[in-house]
Protein backbone atom coordinates (compact mmCIF):
# COMPACT_ATOMS: atom_id res chain seq x y z
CA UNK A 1 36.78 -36.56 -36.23
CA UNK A 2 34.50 -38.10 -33.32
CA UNK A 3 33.44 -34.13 -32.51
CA UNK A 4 33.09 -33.10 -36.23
CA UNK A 5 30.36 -35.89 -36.22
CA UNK A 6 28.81 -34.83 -33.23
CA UNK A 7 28.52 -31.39 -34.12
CA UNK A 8 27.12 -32.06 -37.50
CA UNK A 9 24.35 -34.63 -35.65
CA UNK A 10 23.45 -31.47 -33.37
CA UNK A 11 23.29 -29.41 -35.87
CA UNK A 12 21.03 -31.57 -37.83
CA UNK A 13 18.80 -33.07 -34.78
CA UNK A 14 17.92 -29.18 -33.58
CA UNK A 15 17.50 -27.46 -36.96
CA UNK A 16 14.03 -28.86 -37.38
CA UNK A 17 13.18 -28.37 -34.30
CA UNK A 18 14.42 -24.81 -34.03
CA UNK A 19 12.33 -24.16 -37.45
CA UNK A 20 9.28 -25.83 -36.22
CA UNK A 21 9.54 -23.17 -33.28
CA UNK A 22 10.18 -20.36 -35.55
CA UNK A 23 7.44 -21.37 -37.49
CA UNK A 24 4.75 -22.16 -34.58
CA UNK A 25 5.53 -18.34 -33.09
CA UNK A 26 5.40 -16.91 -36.34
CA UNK A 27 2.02 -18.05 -37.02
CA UNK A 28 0.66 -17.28 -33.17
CA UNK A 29 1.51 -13.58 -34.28
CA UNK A 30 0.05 -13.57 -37.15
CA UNK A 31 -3.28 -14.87 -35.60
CA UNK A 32 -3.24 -12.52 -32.97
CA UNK A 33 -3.24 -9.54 -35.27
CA UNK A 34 -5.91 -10.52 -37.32
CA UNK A 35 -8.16 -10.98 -33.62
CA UNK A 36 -7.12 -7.68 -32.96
CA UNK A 37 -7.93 -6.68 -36.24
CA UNK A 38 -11.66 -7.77 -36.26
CA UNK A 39 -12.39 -6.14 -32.67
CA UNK A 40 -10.58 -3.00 -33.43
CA UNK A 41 -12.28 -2.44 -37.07
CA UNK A 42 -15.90 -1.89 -36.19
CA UNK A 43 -14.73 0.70 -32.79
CA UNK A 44 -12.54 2.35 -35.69
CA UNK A 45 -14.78 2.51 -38.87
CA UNK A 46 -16.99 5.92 -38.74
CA UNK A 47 -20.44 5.73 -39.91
CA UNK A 48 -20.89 7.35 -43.72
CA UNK A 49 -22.16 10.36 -43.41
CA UNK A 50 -25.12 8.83 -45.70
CA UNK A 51 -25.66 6.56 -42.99
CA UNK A 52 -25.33 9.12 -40.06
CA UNK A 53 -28.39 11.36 -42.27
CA UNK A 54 -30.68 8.35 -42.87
CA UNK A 55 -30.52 7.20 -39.08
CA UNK A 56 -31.59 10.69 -38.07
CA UNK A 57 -34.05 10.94 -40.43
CA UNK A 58 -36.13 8.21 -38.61
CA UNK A 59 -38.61 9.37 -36.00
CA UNK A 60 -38.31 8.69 -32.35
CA UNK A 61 -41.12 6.25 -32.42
CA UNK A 62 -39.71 4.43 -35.97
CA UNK A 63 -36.57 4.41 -34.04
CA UNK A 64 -38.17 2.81 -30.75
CA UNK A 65 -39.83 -0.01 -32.61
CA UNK A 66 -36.81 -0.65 -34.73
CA UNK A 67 -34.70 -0.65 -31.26
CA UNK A 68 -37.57 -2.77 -29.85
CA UNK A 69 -37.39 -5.61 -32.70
CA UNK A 70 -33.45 -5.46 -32.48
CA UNK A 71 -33.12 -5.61 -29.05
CA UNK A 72 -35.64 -8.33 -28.11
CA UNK A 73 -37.06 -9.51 -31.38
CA UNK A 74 -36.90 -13.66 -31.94
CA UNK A 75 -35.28 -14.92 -35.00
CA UNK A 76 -39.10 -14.89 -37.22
CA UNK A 77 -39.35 -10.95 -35.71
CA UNK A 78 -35.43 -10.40 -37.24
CA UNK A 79 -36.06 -12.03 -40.23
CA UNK A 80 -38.93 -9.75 -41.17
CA UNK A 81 -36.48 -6.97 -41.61
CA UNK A 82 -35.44 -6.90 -44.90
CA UNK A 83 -31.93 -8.08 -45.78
CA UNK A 84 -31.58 -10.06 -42.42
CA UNK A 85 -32.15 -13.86 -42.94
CA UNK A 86 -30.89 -16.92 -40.20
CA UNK A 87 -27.12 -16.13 -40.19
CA UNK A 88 -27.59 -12.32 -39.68
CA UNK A 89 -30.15 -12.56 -37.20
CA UNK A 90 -27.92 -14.84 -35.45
CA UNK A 91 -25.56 -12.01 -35.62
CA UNK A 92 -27.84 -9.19 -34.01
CA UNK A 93 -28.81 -11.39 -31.29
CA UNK A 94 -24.59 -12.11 -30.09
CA UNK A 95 -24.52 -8.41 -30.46
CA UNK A 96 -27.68 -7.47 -28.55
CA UNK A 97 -27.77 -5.00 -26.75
CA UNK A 98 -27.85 -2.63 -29.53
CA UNK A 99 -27.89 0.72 -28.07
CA UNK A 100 -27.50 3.23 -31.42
CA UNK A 101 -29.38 2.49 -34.27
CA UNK A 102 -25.89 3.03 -36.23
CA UNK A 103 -24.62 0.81 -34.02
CA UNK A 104 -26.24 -1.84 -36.28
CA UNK A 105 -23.58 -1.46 -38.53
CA UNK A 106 -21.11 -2.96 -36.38
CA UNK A 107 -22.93 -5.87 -36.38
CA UNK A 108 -21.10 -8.78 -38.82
CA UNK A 109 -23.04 -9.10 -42.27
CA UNK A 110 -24.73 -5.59 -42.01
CA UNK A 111 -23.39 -3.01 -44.65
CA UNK A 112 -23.98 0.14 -46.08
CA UNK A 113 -26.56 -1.26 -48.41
CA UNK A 114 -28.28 -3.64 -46.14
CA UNK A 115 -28.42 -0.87 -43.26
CA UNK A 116 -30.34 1.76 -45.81
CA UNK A 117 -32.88 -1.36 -46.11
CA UNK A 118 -33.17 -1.58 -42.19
CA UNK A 119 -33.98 2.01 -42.27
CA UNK A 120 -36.40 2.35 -45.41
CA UNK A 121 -38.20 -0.53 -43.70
CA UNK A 122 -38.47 1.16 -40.26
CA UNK A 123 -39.55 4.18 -41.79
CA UNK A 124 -42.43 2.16 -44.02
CA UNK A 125 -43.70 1.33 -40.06
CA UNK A 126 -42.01 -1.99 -39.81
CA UNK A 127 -44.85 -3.72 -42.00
CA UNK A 128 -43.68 -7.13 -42.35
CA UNK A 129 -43.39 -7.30 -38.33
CA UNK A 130 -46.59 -6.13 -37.69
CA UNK A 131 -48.47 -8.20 -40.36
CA UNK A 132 -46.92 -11.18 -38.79
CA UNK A 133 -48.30 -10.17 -35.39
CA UNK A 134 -51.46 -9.48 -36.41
CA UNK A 135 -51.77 -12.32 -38.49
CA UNK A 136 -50.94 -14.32 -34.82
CA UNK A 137 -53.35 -12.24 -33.20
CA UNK A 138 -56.34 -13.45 -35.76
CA UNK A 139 -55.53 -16.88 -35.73
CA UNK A 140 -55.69 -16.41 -31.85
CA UNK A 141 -58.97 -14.41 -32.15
CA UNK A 142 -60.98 -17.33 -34.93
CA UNK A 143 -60.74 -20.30 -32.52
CA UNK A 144 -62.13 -17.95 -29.68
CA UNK A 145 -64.68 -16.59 -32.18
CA UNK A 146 -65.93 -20.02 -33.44
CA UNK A 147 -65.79 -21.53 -29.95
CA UNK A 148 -67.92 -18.63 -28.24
CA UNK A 149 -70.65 -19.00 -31.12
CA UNK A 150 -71.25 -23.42 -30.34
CA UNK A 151 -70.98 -22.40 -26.45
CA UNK A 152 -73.91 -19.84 -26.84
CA UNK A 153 -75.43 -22.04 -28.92
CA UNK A 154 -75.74 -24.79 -26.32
């Protein structure tokens, strides 16, 4: 009787804690896969062919100052690109350095969709980049301007 009792206290004592085990390296697993997932999915996904025509339809310079802005553009540079806001140009930077303009789309948050943007808006000449600089570049130029004027003045 003294040994049923002790059997059925063992039993009960290390069933949870053989389930908790079970359970712990069934999740690790689990976890595992879906890291392996995520790093093997962009290596494995092949450009559309849609995507593969539009990148090749940019010229070498459109492609150079896209690269450029990509590459080693700050966050206010990033953002000017249509369909990139705070979170995505977050995204290109951890990715930088983008070699391939269709590399882009390996870069979390950037589609099909927004990718076609990226490229209508490099082909356009990158406007909203460039106004920004040269809006910098005027208000650099007025206080020289109105300072030169009093100076020749006195």
């Amino acid at each position: 009787m003294k040994t049923l009792i002790t059997l059925f206290l063992l039993v009960g004592l290390t069933a949870p804690i053989l389930a908790a085990e079970k359970k712990s390296t069934a999740k690790k697993p689990a976890a595992e896969k879906k890291t392996d997932e995520k790093k093997a999915a962009p290596a494995g996904d092949k450009p559309s062919a849609k995507s593969e025509a539009e990148a090749k339809s940019l010229t070498p310079t459109q492609k150079t100052k896209l690269m450029a802005v990509i590459n080693t553009g700050d966050d206010k540079a990033l953002m000017s690109i249509p369909g990139i806001g705070e979170t995505r140009a977050a995204a290109v930077k951890k990715a930088r350095p983008v070699a391939e303009v269709l590399d882009l789309l390996k870069i979390e948050g950037i589609g099909e969709a927004t990718f076609s943007d990226i490229i209508k808006h490099a082909k356009s000449g990158m406007p909203a980049s460039e106004e920004s600089s040269k809006s910098a570049g005027k208000s650099e130029s007025k206080p020289k301007g109105k300072t030169k004027p009093k100076s020749s003045k006195k």
